[in-house]
PDB file of N, CA and C in Angstrom:
ATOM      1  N   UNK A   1     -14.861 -16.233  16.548  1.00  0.00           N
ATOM      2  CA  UNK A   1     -13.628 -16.813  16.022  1.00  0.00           C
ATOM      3  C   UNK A   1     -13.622 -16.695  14.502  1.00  0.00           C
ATOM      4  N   UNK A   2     -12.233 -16.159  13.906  1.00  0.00           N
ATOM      5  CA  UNK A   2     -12.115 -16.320  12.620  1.00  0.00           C
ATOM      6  C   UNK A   2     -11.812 -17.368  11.817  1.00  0.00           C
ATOM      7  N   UNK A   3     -12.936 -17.690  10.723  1.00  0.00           N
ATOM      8  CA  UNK A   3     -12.864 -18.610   9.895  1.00  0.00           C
ATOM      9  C   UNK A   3     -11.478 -18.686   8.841  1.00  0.00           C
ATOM     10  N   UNK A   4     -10.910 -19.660   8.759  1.00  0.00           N
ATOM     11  CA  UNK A   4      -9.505 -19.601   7.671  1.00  0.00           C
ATOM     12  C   UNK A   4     -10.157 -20.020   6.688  1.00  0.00           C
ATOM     13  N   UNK A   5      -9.697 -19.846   5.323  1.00  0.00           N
ATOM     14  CA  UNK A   5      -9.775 -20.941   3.997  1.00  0.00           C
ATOM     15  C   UNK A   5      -8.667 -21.103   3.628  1.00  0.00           C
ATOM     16  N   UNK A   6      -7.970 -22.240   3.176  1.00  0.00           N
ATOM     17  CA  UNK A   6      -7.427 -22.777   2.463  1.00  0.00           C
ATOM     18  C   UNK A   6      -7.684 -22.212   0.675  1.00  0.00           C
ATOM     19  N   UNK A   7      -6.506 -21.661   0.182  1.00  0.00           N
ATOM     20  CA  UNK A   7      -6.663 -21.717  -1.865  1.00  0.00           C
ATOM     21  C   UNK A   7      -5.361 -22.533  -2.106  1.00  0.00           C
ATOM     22  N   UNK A   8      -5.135 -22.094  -3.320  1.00  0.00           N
ATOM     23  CA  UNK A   8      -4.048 -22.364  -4.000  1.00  0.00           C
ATOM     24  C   UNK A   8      -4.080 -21.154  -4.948  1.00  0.00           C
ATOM     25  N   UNK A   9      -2.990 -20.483  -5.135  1.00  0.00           N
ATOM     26  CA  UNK A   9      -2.762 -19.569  -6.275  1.00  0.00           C
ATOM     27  C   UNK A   9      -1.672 -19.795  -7.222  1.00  0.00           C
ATOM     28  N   UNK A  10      -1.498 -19.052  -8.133  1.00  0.00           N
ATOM     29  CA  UNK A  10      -0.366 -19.217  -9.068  1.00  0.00           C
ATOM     30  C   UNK A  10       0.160 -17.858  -9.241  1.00  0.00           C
ATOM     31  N   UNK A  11       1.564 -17.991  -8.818  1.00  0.00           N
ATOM     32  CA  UNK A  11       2.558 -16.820  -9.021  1.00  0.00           C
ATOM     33  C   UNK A  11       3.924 -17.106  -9.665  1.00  0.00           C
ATOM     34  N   UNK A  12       3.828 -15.615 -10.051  1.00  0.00           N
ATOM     35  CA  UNK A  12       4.721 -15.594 -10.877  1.00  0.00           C
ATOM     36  C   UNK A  12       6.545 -16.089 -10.571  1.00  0.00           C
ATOM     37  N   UNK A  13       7.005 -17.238 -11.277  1.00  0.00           N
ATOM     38  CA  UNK A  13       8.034 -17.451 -10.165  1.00  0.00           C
ATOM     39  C   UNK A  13       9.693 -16.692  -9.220  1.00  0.00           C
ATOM     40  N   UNK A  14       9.474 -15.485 -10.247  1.00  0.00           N
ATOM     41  CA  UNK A  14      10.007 -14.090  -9.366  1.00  0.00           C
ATOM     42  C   UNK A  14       9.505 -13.759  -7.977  1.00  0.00           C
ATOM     43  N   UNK A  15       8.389 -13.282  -8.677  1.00  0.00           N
ATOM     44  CA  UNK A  15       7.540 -12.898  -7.361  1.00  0.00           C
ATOM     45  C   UNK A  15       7.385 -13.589  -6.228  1.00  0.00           C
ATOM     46  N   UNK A  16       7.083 -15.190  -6.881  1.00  0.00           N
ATOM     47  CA  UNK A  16       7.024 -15.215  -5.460  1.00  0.00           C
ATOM     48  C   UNK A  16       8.672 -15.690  -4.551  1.00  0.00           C
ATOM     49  N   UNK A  17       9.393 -16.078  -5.243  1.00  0.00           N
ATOM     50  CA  UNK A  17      10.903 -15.903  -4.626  1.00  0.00           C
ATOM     51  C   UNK A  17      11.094 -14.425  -3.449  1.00  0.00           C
ATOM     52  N   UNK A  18      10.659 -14.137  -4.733  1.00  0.00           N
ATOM     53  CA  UNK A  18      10.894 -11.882  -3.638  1.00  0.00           C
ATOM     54  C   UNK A  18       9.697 -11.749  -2.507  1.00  0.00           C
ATOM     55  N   UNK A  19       8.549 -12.897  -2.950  1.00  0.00           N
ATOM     56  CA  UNK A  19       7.723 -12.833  -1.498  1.00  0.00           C
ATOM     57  C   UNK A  19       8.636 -13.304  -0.487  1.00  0.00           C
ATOM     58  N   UNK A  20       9.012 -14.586  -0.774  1.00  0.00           N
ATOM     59  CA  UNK A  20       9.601 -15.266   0.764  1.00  0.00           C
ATOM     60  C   UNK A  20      11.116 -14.902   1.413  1.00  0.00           C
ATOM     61  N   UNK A  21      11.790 -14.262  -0.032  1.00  0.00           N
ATOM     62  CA  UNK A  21      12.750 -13.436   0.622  1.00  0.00           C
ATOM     63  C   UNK A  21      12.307 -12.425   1.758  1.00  0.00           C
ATOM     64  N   UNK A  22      11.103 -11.068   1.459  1.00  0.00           N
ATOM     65  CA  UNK A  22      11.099 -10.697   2.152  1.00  0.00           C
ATOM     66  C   UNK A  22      10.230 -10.706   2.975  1.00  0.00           C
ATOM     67  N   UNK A  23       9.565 -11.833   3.464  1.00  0.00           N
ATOM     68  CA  UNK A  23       8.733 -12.435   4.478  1.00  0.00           C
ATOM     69  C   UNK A  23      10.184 -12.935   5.633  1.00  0.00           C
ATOM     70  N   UNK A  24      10.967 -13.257   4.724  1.00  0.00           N
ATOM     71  CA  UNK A  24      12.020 -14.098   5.626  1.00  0.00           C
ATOM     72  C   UNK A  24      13.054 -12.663   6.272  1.00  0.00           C
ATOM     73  N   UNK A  25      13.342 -11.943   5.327  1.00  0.00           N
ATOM     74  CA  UNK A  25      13.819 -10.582   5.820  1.00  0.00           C
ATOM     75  C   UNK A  25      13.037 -10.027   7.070  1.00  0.00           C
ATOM     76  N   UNK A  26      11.443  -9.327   6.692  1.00  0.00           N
ATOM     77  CA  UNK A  26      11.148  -9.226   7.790  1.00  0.00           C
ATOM     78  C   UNK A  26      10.523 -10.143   9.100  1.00  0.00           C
ATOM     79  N   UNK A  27      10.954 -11.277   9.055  1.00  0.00           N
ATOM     80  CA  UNK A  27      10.804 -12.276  10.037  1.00  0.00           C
ATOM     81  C   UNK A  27       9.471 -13.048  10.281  1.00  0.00           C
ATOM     82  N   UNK A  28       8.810 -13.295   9.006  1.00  0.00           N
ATOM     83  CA  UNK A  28       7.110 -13.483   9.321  1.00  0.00           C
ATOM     84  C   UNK A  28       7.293 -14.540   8.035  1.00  0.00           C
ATOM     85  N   UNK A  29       5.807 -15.176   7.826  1.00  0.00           N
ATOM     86  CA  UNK A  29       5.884 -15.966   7.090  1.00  0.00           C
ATOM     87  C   UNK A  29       4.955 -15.547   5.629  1.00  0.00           C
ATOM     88  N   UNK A  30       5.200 -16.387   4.910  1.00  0.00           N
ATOM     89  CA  UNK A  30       4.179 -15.755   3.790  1.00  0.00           C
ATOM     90  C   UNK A  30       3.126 -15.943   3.579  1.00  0.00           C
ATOM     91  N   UNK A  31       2.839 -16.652   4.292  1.00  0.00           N
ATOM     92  CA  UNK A  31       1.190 -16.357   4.729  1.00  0.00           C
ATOM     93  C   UNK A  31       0.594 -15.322   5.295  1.00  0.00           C
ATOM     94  N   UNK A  32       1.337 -14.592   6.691  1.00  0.00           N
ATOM     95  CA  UNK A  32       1.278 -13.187   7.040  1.00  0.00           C
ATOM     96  C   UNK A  32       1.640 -12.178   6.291  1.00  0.00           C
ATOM     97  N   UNK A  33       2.551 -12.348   4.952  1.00  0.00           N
ATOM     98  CA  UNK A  33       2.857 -11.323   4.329  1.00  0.00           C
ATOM     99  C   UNK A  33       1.568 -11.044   3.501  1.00  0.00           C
ATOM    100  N   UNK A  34       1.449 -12.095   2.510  1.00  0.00           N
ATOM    101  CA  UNK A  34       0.319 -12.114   1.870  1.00  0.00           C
ATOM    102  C   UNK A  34      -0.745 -11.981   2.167  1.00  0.00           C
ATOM    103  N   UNK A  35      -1.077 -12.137   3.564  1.00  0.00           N
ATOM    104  CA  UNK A  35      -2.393 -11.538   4.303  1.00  0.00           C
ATOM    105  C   UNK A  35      -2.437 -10.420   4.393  1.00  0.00           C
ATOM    106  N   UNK A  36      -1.471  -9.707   4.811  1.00  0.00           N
ATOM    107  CA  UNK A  36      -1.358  -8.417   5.271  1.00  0.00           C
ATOM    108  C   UNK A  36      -1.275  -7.308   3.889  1.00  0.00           C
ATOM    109  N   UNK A  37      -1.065  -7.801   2.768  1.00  0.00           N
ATOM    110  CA  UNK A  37      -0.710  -7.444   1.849  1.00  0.00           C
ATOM    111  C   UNK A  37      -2.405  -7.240   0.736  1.00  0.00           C
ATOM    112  N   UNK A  38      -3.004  -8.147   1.103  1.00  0.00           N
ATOM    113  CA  UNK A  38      -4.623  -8.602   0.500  1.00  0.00           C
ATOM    114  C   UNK A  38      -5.376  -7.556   1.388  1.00  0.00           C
ATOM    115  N   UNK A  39      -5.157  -7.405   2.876  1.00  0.00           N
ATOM    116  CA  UNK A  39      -5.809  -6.585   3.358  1.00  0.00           C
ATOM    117  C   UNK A  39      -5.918  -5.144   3.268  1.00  0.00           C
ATOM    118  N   UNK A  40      -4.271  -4.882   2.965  1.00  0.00           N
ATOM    119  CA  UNK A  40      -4.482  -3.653   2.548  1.00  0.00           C
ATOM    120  C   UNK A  40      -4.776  -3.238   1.146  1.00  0.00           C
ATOM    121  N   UNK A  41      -5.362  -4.576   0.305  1.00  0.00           N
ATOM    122  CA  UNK A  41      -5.419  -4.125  -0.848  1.00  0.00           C
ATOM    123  C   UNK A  41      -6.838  -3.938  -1.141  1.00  0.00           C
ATOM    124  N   UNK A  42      -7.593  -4.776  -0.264  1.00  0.00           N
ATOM    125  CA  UNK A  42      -8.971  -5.273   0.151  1.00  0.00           C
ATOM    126  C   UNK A  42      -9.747  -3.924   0.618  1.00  0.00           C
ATOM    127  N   UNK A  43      -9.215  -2.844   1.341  1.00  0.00           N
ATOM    128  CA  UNK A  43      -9.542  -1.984   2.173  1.00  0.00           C
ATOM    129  C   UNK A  43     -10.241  -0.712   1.516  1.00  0.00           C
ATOM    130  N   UNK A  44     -11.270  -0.366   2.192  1.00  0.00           N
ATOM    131  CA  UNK A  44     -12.386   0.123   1.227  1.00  0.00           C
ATOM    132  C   UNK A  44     -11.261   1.757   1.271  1.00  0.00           C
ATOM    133  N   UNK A  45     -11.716   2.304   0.287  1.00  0.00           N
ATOM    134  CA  UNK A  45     -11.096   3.567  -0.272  1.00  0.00           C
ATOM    135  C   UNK A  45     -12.003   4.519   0.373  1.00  0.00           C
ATOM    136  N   UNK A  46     -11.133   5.667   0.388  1.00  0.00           N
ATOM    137  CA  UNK A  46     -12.107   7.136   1.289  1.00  0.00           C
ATOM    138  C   UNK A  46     -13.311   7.053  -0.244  1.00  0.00           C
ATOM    139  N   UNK A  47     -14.076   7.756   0.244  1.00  0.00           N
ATOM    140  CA  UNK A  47     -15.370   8.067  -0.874  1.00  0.00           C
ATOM    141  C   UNK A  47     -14.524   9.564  -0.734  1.00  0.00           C
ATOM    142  N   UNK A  48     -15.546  10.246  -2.020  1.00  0.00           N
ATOM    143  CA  UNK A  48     -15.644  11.558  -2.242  1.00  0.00           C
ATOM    144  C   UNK A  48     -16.287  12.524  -0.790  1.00  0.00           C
ATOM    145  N   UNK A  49     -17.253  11.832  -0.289  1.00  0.00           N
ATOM    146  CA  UNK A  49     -17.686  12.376   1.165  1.00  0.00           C
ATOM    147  C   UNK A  49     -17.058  12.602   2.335  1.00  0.00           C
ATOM    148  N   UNK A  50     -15.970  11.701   2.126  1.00  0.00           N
ATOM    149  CA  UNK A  50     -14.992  11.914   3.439  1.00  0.00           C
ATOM    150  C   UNK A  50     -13.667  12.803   2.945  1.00  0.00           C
ATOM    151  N   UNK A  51     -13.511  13.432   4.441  1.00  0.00           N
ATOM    152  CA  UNK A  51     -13.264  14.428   4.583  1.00  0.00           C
ATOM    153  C   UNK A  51     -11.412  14.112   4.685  1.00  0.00           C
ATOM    154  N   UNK A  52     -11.072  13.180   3.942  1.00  0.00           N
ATOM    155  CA  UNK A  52      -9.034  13.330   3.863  1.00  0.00           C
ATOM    156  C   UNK A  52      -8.507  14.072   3.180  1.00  0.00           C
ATOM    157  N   UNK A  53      -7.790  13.260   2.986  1.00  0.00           N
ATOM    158  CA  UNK A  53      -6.547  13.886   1.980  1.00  0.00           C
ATOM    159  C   UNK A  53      -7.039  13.651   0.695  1.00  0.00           C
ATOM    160  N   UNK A  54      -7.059  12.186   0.509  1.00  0.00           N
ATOM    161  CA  UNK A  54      -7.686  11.390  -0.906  1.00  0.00           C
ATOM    162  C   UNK A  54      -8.748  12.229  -1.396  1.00  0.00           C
ATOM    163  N   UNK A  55      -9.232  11.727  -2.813  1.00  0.00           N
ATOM    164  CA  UNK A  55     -10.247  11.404  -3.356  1.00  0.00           C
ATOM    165  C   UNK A  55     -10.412  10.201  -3.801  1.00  0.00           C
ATOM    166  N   UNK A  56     -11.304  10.002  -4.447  1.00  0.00           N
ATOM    167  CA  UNK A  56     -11.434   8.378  -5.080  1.00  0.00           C
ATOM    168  C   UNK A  56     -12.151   8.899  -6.321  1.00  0.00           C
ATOM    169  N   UNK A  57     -11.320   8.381  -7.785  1.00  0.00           N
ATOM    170  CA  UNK A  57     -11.984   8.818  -8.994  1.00  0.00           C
ATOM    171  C   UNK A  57     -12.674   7.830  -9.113  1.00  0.00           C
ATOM    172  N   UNK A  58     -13.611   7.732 -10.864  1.00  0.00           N
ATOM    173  CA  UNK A  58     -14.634   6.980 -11.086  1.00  0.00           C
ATOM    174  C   UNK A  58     -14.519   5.543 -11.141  1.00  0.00           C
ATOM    175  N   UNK A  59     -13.011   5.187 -11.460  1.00  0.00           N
ATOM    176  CA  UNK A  59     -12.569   3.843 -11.681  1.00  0.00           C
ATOM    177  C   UNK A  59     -12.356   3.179 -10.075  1.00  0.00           C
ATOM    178  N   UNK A  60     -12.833   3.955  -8.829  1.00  0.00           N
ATOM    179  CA  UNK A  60     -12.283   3.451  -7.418  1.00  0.00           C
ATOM    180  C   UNK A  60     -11.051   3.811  -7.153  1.00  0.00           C
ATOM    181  N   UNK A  61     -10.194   4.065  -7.775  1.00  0.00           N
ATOM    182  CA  UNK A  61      -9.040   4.758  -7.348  1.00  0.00           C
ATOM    183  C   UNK A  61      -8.471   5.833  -6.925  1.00  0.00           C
ATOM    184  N   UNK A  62      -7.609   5.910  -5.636  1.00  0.00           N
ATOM    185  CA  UNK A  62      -7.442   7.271  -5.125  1.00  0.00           C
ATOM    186  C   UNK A  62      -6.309   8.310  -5.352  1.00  0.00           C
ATOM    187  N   UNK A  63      -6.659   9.130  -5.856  1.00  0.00           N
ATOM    188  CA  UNK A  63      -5.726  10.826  -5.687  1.00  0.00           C
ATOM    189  C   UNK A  63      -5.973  11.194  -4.746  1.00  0.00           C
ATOM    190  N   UNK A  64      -4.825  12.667  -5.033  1.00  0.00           N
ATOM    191  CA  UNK A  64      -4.768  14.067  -4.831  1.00  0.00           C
ATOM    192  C   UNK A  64      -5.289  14.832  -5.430  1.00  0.00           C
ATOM    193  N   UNK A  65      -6.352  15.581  -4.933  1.00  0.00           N
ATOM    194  CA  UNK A  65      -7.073  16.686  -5.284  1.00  0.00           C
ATOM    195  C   UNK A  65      -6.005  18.017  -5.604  1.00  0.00           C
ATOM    196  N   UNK A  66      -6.031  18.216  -6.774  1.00  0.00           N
ATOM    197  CA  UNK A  66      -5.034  20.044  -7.084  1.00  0.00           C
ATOM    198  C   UNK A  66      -5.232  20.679  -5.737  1.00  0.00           C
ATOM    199  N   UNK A  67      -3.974  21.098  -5.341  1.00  0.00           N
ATOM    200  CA  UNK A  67      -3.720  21.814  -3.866  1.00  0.00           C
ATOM    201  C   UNK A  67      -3.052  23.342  -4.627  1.00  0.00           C
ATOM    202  N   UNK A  68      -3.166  24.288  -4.182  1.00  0.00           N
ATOM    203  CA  UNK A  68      -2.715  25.718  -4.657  1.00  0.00           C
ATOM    204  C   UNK A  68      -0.796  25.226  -4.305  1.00  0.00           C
ATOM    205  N   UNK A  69      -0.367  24.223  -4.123  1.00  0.00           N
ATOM    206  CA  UNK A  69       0.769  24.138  -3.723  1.00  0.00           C
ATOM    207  C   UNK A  69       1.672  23.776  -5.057  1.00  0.00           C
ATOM    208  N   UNK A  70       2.377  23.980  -5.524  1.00  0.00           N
ATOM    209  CA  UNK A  70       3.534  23.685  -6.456  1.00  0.00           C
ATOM    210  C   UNK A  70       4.921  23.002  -5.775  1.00  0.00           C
ATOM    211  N   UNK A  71       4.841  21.560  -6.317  1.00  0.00           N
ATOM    212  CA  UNK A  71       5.877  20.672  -5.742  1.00  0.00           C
ATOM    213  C   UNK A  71       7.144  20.567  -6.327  1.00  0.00           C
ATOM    214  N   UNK A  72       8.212  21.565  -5.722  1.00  0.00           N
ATOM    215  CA  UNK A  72       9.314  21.054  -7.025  1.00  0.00           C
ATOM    216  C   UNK A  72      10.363  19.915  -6.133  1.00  0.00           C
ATOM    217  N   UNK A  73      11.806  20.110  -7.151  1.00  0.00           N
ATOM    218  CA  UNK A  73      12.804  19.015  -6.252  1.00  0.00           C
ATOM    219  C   UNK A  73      13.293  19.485  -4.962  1.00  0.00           C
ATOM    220  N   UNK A  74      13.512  21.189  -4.558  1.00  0.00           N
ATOM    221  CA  UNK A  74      13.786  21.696  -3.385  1.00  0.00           C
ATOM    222  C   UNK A  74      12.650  21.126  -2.278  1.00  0.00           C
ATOM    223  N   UNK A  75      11.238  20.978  -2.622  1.00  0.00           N
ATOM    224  CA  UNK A  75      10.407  21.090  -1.881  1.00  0.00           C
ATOM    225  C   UNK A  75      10.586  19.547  -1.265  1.00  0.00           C
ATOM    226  N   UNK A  76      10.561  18.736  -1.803  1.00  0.00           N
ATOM    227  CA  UNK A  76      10.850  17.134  -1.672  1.00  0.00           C
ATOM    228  C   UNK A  76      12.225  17.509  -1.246  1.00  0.00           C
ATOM    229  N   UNK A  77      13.501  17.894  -1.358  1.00  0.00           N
ATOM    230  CA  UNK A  77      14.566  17.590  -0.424  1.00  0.00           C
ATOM    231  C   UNK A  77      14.546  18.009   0.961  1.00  0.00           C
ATOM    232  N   UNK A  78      13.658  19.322   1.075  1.00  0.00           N
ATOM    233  CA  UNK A  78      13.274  19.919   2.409  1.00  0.00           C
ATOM    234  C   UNK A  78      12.139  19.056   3.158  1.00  0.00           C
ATOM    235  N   UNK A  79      11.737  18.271   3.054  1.00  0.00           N
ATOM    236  CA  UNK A  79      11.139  17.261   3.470  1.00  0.00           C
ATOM    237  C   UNK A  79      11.956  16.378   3.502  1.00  0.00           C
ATOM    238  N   UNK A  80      12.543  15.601   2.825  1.00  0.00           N
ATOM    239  CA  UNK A  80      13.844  14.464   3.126  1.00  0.00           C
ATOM    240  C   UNK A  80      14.760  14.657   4.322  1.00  0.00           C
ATOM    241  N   UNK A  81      15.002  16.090   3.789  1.00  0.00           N
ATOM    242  CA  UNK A  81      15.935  16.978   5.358  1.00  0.00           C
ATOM    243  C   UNK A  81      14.903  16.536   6.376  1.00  0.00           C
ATOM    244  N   UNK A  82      14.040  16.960   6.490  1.00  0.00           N
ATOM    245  CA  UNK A  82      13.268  16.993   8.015  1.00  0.00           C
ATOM    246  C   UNK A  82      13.002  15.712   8.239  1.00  0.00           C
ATOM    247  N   UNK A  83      12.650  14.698   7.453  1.00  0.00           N
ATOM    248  CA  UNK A  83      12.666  13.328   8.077  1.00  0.00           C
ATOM    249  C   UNK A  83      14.036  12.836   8.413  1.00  0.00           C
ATOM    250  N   UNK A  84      15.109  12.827   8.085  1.00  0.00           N
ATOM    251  CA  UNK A  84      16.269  12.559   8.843  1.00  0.00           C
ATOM    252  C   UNK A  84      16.802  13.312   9.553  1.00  0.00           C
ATOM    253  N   UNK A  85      15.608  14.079  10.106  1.00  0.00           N
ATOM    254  CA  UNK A  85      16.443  15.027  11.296  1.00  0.00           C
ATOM    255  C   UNK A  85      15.617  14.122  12.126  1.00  0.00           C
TER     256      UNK A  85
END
């Protein structure tokens, strides 16, 4: 069984307005938002050893490795096309 804790945090009072708006938009509470939101922030990054898409530079953070591919605005609308097909 999973252990809960109880905090208290301090947010910013935008933010967190636009949390519970869209906790309330998508029908959950902000406790699930904010969970779900920590977890994916929590979540260990590919290393350099694994074999994705990513990399992970020195600071822990992940790219794109230079691909021989050149991305312009046609290339991104032909993809936009195909997702709304």
């Amino acid at each position: 069984m999973e252990t809960h804790m109880k905090t208290t945090i301090e947010l910013p009072e935008p933010l967190f307005r636009k949390a519970k708006e869209t906790a309330l938009r998508r029908r959950t509470t902000l406790k699930q938002l904010i969970t779900k939101a920590l977890e994916r922030e929590v979540a260990p990054y590919p290393t350099a050893d694994d074999e994705s898409v990513f990399q992970v530079d020195e600071d822990g953070l992940p790219y794109l490795p230079a691909r021989d591919v050149k991305v312009t605005n046609e290339t991104v609308a032909d993809i936009q096309d195909e997702e709304e097909s």
